[in-house]
Protein backbone atom coordinates (compact mmCIF):
# COMPACT_ATOMS: atom_id res chain seq x y z
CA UNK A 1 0.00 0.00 0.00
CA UNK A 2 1.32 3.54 -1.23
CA UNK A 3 -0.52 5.48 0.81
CA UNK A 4 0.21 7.63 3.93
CA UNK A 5 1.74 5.81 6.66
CA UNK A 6 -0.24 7.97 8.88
CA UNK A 7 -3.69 9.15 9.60
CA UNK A 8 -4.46 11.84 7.33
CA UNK A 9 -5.04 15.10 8.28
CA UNK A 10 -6.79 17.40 5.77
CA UNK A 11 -6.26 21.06 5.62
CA UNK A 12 -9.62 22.78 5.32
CA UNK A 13 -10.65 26.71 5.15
CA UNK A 14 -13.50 25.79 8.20
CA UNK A 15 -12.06 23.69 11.13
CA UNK A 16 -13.19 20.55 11.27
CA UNK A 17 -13.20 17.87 13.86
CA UNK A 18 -10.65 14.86 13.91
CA UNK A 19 -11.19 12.63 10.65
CA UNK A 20 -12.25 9.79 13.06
CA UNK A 21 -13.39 10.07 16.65
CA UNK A 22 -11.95 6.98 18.62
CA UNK A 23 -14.72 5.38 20.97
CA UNK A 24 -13.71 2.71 23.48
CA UNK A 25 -15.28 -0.79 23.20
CA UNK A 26 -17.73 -1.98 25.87
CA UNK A 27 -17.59 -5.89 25.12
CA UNK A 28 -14.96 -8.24 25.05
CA UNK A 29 -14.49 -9.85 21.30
CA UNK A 30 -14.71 -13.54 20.34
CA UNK A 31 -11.59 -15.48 20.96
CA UNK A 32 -9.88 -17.05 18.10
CA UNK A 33 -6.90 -19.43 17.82
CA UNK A 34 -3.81 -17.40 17.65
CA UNK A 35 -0.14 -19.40 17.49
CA UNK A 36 1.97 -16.93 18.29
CA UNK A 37 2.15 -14.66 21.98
CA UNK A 38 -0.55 -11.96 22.26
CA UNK A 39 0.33 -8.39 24.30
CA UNK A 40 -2.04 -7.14 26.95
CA UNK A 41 -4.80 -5.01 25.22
CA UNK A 42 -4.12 -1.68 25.67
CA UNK A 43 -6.61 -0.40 23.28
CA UNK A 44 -10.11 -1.37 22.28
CA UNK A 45 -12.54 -0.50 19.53
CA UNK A 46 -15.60 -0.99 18.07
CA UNK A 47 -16.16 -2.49 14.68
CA UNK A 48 -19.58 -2.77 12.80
CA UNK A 49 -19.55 -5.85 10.50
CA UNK A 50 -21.52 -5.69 7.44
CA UNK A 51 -21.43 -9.15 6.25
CA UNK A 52 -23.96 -8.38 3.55
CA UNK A 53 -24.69 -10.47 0.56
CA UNK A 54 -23.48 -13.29 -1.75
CA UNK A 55 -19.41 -13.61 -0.90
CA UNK A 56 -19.54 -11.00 1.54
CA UNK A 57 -19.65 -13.14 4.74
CA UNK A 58 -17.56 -15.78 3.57
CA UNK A 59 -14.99 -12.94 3.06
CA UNK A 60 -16.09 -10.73 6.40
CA UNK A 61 -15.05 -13.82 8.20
CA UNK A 62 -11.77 -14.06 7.23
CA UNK A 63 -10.95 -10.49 7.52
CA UNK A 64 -12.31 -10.76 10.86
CA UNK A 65 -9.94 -13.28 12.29
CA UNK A 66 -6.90 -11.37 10.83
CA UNK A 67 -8.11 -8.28 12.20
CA UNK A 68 -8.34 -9.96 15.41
CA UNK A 69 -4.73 -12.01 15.46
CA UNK A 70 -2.97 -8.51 14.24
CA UNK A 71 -4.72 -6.47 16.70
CA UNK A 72 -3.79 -8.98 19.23
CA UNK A 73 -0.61 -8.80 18.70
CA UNK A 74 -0.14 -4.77 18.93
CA UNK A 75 -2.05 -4.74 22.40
CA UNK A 76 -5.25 -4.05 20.28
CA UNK A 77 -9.02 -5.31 21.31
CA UNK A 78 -11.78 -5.18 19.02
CA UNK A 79 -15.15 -5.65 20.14
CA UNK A 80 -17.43 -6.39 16.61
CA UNK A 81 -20.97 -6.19 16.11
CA UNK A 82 -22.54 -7.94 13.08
CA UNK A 83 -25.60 -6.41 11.29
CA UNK A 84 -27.74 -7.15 8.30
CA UNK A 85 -27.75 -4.53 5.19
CA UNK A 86 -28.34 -4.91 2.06
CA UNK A 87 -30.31 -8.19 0.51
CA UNK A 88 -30.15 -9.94 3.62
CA UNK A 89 -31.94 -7.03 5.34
CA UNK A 90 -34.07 -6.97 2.61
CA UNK A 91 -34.98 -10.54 3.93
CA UNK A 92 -34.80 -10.29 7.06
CA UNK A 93 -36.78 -6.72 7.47
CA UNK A 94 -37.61 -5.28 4.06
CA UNK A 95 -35.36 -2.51 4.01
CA UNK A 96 -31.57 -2.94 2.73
CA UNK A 97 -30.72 -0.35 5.89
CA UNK A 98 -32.10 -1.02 9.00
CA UNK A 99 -32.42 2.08 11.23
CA UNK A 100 -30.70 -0.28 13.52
CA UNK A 101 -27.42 -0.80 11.31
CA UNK A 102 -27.05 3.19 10.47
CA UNK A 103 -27.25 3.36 14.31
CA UNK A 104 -24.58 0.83 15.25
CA UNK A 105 -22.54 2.05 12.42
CA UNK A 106 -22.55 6.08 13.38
CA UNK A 107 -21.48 4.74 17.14
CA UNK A 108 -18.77 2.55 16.09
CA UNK A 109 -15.19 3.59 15.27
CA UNK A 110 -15.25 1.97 11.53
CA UNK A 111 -17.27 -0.34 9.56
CA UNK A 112 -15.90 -2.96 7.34
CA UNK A 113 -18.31 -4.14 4.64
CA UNK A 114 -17.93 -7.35 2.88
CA UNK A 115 -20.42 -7.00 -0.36
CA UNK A 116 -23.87 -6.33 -1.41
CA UNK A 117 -26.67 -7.17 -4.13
CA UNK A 118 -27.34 -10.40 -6.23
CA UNK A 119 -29.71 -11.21 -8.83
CA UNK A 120 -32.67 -12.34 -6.27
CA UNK A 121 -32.97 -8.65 -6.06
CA UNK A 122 -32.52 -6.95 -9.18
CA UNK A 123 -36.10 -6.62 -9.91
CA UNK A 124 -36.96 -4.81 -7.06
CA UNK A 125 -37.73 -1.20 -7.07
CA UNK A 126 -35.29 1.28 -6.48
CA UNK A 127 -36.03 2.31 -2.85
CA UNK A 128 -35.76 -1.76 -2.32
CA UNK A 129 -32.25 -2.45 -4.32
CA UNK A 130 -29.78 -3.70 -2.03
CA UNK A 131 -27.46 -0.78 -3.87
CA UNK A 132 -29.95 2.29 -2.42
CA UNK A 133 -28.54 0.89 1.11
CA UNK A 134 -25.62 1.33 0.57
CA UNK A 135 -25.60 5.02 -0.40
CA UNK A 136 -28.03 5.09 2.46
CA UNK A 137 -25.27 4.20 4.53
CA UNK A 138 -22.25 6.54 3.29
CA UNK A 139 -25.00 9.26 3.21
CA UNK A 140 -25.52 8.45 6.82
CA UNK A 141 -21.67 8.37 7.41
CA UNK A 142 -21.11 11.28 5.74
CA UNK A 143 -18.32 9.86 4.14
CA UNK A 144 -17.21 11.55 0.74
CA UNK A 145 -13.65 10.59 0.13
CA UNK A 146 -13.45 7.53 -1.90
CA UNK A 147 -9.34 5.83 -1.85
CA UNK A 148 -8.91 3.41 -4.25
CA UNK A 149 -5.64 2.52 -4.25
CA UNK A 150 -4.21 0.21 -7.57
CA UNK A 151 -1.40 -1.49 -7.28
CA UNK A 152 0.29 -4.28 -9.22
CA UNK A 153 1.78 -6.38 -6.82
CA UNK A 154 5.50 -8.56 -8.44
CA UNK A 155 3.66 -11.67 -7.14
CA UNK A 156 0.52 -11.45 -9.90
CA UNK A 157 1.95 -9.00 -12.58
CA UNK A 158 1.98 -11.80 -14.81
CA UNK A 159 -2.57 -12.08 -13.75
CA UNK A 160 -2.69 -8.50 -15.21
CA UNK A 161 -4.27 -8.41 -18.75
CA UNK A 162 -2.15 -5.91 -19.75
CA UNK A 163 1.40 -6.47 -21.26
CA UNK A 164 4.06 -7.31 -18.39
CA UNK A 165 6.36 -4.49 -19.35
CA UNK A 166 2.93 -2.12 -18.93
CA UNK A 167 1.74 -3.43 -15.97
CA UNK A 168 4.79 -3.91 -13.71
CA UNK A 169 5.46 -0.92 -11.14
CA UNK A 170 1.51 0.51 -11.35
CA UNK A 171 1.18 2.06 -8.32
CA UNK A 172 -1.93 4.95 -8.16
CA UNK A 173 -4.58 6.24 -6.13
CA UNK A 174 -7.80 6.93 -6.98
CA UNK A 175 -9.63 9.54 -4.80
CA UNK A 176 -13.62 9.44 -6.18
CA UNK A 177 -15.81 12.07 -4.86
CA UNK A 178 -18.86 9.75 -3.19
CA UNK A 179 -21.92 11.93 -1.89
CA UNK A 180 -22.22 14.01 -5.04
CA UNK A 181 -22.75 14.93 -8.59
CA UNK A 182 -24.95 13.22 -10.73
CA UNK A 183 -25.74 9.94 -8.37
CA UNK A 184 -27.21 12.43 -5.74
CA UNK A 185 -27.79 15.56 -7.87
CA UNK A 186 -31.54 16.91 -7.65
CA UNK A 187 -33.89 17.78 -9.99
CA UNK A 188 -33.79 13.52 -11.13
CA UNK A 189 -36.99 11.18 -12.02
CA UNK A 190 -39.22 10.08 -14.71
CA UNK A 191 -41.46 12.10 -16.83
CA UNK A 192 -42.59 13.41 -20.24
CA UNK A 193 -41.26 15.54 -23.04
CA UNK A 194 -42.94 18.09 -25.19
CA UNK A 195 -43.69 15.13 -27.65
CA UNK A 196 -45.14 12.90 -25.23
CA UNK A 197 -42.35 10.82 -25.17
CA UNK A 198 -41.23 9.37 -22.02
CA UNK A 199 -38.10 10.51 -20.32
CA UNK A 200 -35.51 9.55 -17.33
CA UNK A 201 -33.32 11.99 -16.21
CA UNK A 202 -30.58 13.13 -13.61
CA UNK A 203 -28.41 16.34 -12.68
CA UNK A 204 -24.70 16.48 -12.36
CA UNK A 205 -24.23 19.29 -10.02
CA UNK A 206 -21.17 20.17 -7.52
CA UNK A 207 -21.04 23.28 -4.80
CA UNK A 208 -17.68 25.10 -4.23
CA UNK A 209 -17.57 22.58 -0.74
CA UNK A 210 -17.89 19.50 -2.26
CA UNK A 211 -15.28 20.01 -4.66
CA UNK A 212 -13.00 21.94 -2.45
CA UNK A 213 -13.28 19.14 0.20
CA UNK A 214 -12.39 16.39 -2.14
CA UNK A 215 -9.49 18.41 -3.84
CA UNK A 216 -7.84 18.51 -0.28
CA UNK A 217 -7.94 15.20 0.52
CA UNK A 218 -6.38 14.46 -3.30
CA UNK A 219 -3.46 17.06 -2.40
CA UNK A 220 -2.78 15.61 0.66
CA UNK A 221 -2.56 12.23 -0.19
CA UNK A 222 -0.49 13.17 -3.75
CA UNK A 223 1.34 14.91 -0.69
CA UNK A 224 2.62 11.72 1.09
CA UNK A 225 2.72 9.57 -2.12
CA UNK A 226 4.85 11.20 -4.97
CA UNK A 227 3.49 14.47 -5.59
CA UNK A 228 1.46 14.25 -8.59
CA UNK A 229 -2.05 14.54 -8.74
CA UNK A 230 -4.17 14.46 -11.92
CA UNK A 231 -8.09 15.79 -11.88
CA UNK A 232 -9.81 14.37 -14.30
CA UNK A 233 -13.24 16.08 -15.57
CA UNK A 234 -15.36 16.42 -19.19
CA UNK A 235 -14.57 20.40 -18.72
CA UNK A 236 -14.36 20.85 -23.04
CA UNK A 237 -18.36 20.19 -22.67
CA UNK A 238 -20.25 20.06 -19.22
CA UNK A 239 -20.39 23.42 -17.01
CA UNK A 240 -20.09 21.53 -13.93
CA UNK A 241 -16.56 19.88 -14.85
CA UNK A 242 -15.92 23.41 -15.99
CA UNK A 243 -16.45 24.39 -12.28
CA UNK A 244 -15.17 21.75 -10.86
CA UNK A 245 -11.37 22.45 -12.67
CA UNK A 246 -12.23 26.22 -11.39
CA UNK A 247 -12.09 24.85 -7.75
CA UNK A 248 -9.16 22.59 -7.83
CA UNK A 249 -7.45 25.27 -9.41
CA UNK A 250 -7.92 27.27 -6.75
CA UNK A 251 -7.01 25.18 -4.09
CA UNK A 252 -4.32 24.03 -5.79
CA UNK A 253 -2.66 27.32 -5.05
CA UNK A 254 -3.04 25.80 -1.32
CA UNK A 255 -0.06 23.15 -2.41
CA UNK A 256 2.63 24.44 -4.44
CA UNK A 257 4.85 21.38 -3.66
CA UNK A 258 1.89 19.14 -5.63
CA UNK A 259 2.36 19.13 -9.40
CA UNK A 260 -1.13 19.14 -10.90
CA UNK A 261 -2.54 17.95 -14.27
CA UNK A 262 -5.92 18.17 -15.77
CA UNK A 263 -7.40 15.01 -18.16
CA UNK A 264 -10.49 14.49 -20.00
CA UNK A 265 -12.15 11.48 -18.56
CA UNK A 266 -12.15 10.02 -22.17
CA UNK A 267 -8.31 10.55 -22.72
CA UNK A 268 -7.84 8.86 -18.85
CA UNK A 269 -9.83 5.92 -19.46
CA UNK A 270 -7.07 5.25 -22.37
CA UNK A 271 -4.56 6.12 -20.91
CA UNK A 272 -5.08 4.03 -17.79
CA UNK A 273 -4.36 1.45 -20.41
CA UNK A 274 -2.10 2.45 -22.37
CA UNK A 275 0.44 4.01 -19.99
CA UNK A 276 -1.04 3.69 -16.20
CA UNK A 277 2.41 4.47 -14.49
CA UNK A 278 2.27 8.07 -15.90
CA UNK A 279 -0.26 8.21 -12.93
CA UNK A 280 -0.05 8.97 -9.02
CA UNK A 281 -2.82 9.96 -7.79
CA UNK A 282 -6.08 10.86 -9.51
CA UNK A 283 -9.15 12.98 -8.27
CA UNK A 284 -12.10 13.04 -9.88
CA UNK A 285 -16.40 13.32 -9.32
CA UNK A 286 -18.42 10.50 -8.14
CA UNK A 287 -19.46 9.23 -12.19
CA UNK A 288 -15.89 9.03 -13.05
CA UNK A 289 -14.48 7.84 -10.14
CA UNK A 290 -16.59 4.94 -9.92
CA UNK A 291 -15.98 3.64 -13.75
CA UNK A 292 -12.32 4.80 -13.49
CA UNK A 293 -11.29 2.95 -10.26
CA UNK A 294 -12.99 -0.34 -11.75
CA UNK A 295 -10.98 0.13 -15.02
CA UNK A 296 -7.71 1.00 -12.99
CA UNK A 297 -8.29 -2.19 -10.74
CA UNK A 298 -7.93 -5.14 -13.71
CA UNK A 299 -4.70 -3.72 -14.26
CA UNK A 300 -3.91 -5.22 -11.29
CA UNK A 301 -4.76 -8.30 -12.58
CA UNK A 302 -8.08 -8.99 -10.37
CA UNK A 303 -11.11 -6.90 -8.54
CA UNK A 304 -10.81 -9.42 -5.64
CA UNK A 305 -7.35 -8.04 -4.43
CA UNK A 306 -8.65 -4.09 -3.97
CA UNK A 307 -9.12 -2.32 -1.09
CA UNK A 308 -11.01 0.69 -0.35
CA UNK A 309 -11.50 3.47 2.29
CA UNK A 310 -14.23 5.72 2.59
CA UNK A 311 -13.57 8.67 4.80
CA UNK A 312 -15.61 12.09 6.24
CA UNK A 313 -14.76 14.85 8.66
CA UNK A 314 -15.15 13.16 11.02
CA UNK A 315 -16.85 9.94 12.65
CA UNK A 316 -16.16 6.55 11.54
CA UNK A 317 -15.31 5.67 7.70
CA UNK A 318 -16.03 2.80 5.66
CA UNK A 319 -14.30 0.40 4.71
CA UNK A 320 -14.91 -2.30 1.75
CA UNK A 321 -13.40 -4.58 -1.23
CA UNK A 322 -14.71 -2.74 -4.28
CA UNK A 323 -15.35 -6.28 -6.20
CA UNK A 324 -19.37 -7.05 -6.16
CA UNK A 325 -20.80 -10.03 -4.23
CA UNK A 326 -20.37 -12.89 -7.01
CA UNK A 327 -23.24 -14.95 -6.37
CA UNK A 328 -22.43 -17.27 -8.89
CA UNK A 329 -19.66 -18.18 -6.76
CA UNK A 330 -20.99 -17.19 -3.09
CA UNK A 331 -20.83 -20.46 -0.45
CA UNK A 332 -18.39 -22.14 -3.06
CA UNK A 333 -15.64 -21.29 -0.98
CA UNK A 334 -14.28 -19.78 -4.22
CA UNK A 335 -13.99 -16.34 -3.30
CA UNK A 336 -11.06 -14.24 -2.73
CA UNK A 337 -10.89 -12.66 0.48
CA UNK A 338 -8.04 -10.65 0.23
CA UNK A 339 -9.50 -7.56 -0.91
CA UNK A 340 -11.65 -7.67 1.97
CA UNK A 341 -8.37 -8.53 4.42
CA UNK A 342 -6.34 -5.10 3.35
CA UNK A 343 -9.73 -3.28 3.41
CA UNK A 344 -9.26 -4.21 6.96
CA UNK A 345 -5.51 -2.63 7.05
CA UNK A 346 -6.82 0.26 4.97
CA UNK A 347 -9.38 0.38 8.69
CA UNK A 348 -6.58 -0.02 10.55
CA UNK A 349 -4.13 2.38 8.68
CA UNK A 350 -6.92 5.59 8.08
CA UNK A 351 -9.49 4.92 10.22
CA UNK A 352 -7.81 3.85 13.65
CA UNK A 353 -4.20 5.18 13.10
CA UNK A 354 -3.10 2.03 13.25
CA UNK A 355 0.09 1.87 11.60
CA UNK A 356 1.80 -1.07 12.85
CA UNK A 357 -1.16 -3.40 12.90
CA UNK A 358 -2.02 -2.35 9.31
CA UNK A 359 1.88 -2.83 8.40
CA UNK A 360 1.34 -6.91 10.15
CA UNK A 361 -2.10 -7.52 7.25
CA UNK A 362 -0.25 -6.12 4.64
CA UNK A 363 3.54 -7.85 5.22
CA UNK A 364 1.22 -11.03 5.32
CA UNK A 365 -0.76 -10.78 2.90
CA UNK A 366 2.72 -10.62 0.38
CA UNK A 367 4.04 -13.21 2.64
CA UNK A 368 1.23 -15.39 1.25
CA UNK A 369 1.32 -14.78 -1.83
CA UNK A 370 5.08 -15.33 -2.15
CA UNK A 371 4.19 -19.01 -1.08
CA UNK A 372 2.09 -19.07 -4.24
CA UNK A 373 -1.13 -19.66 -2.91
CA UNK A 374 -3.62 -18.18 -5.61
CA UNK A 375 -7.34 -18.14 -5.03
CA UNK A 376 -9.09 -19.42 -8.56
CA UNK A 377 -9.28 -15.74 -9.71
CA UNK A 378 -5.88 -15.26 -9.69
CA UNK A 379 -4.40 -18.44 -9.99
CA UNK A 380 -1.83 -19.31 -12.78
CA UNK A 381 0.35 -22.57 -13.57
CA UNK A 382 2.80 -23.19 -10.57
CA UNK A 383 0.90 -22.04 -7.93
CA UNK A 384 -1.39 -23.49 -5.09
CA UNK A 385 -4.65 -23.43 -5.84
CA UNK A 386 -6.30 -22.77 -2.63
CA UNK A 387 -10.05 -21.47 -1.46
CA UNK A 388 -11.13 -18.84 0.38
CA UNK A 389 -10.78 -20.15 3.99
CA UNK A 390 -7.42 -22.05 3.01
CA UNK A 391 -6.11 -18.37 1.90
CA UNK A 392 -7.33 -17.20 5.11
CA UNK A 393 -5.43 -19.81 7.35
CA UNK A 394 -2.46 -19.30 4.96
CA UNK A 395 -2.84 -15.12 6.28
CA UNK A 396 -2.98 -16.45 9.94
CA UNK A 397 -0.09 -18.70 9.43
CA UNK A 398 1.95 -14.97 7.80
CA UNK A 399 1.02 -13.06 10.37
CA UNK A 400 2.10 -15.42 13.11
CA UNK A 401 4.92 -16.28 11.45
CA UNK A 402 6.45 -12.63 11.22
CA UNK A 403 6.17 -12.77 15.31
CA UNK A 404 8.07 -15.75 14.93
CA UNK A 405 11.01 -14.28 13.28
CA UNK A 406 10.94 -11.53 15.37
CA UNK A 407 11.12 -12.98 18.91
């Protein structure tokens, strides 16, 4: 992982609280095996599980026991609460946010989310979708920083579909806008046209905050990575990317030590293939971001090994792989849960401060792969082929064994 090796701090105009408030845990957590020695908890927090759909709690479940061995090992005690969202709420109370989940998620100091959605509920309408939750839930949050970070790891450059010599050393950041523009932008609906034809539309639309806000937390992480930061916006025809390269712009003015670049979304979605090391980090609104961080991630070779961080002003931020829930493949024990694992050292990195614990999920997770144990999405000739809870004990195994050497 590229990113800071600190919690970030953003520098605003209006003061703002601490990016996360820390809240101690009331409850003791569940006790898992654990080879190596464990230090004394010193710290405790509370974690809101969202399981969710299809893969997701196959995956949830393994990130939850590394979380637990890594924070056991750094005097760290997590005390996490499961709750339905999504389908499964859907099923369980017919609404894919439960007043109850929002709740336990606003009081908790971060929420890791496996994966949402499946076919069972594609018909439904809208205000049913297991999808509507979740922007429900980083509405709720107020989360609007979206890291996506892409890296090609050595160990799978060979999984990318991209030429070797193209691939090899992509390292970039993605930082999507999340709680605006056209997703969230109002006048939206259904209606009819001065032919009497019928019509669907939406509004992309962006205040000075909401770009200004999002532009800081791009500087600041171009900051700590390598200094470039690319916005990427449709400015040569829509007003509101016109506006929105007006405001980061201006801010930019804020960091002189950041070199900044402007790219039409159509010239970045080539040249994320064509030449993706040209990039560092990337900010752009909430339409782009989402298509651009999906295109950026199969450079890496697979959607099941990205992480991602969701992040506010304050209060707890969300954490989640960005692959779907694969029901195709859901209690197959087919998925790959390693997405989901860093997600959890992306929680433990950004939204606890973390560092060291985050470091321990990380180290392993290369650790394992360096074995060559491949789940069936990344697999290739010479390797292990291993399931989801096999890659999960083969985590357990990393993490205990870097103890080992160091004792």
């Amino acid at each position: 992982m590229a990113a800071s090796a600190s919690l970030m701090k953003i520098n605003v105009q209006h003061p703002i609280k601490p990016m996360f408030l820390l809240k101690p845990a009331s409850q003791k957590p569940s006790r898992i095996r654990c080879a190596a020695a464990t230090t004394k908890p010193s710290k405790r927090y509370s974690i809101t599980l969202l399981p969710g759909d299809g893969i997701g709690p196959e995956v949830i479940s393994v990130a939850k026991h590394v979380l637990n061995l890594a924070g056991s090992l750094e005097g760290i005690e997590f005390n996490f609460q499961e709750m339905p969202m999504g389908g499964s709420a859907l099923d369980l109370v017919g609404v894919p946010l439960p007043e109850e989940t929002l709740s336990a998620a606003k009081k908790s100091d971060a929420v890791l989310l496996g994966a949402i959605g499946g076919y069972k509920w594609d018909k439904n309408e809208k205000h049913l979708k297991p999808e509507t939750g979740l922007l429900q839930l980083r509405e709720g949050l107020r989360v609007f920083a979206n890291l996506r970070p892409a890296t090609v790891l050595p160990q799978l450059v060979d999984a990318s579909t991209l030429k070797k010599e193209v691939a090899e050393g992509v390292d970039l950041m993605v930082v999507r806008e999340l709680t605006g523009g056209i997703y969230f932008g109002k006048p939206r609906g259904f209606g009819t046209n001065e032919d009497g034809e019928e019509i669907g539309f939406n509004t992309e639309v962006y205040a000075t905050y909401e770009v200004d806000r999002i532009a800081r937390v791009a500087f600041e992480t171009a900051r700590k990575r390598h200094g470039k930061l690319c916005s990427v916006d449709k400015a040569n025809v829509l007003e509101a990317s016109m506006f929105w390269r007006k405001r980061v712009i201006a801010v930019a003015a804020e960091y002189p030590d950041v070199e900044l670049s402007h790219m039409y979304v159509d010239n970045a979605a080539m040249q994320l293939v064509r030449n993706p090391k040209q990039f560092d980090t990337i900010v752009t609104n909430n339409i782009f971001g989402d298509i651009l961080s999906d295109e950026a991630s199969m450079i890496t070779g697979s959607i099941g090994m990205l992480p991602s961080a969701s992040l506010g002003s304050s209060g707890p931020g969300l954490f989640e792989p960005i692959h779907g829930s694969a029901p195709d493949i859901a209690n197959q024990d087919k998925a790959n849960p390693l997405a989901t694992v860093l997600s959890a050292a992306m929680l433990l990195k950004y939204g606890l401060g973390e560092e060291n614990a985050a470091k321990r999920i990380e180290n392993a997770v290369l650790e394992t792969l360096n074995k060559g144990f491949r789940t069936g999405d990344i697999y290739s000739a010479g390797n292990k082929l291993v399931g989801c809870k096999e890659m999960g004990e083969e985590v357990l195994k990393s993490v205990d064994s870097q103890v080992a050497a160091a004792v």
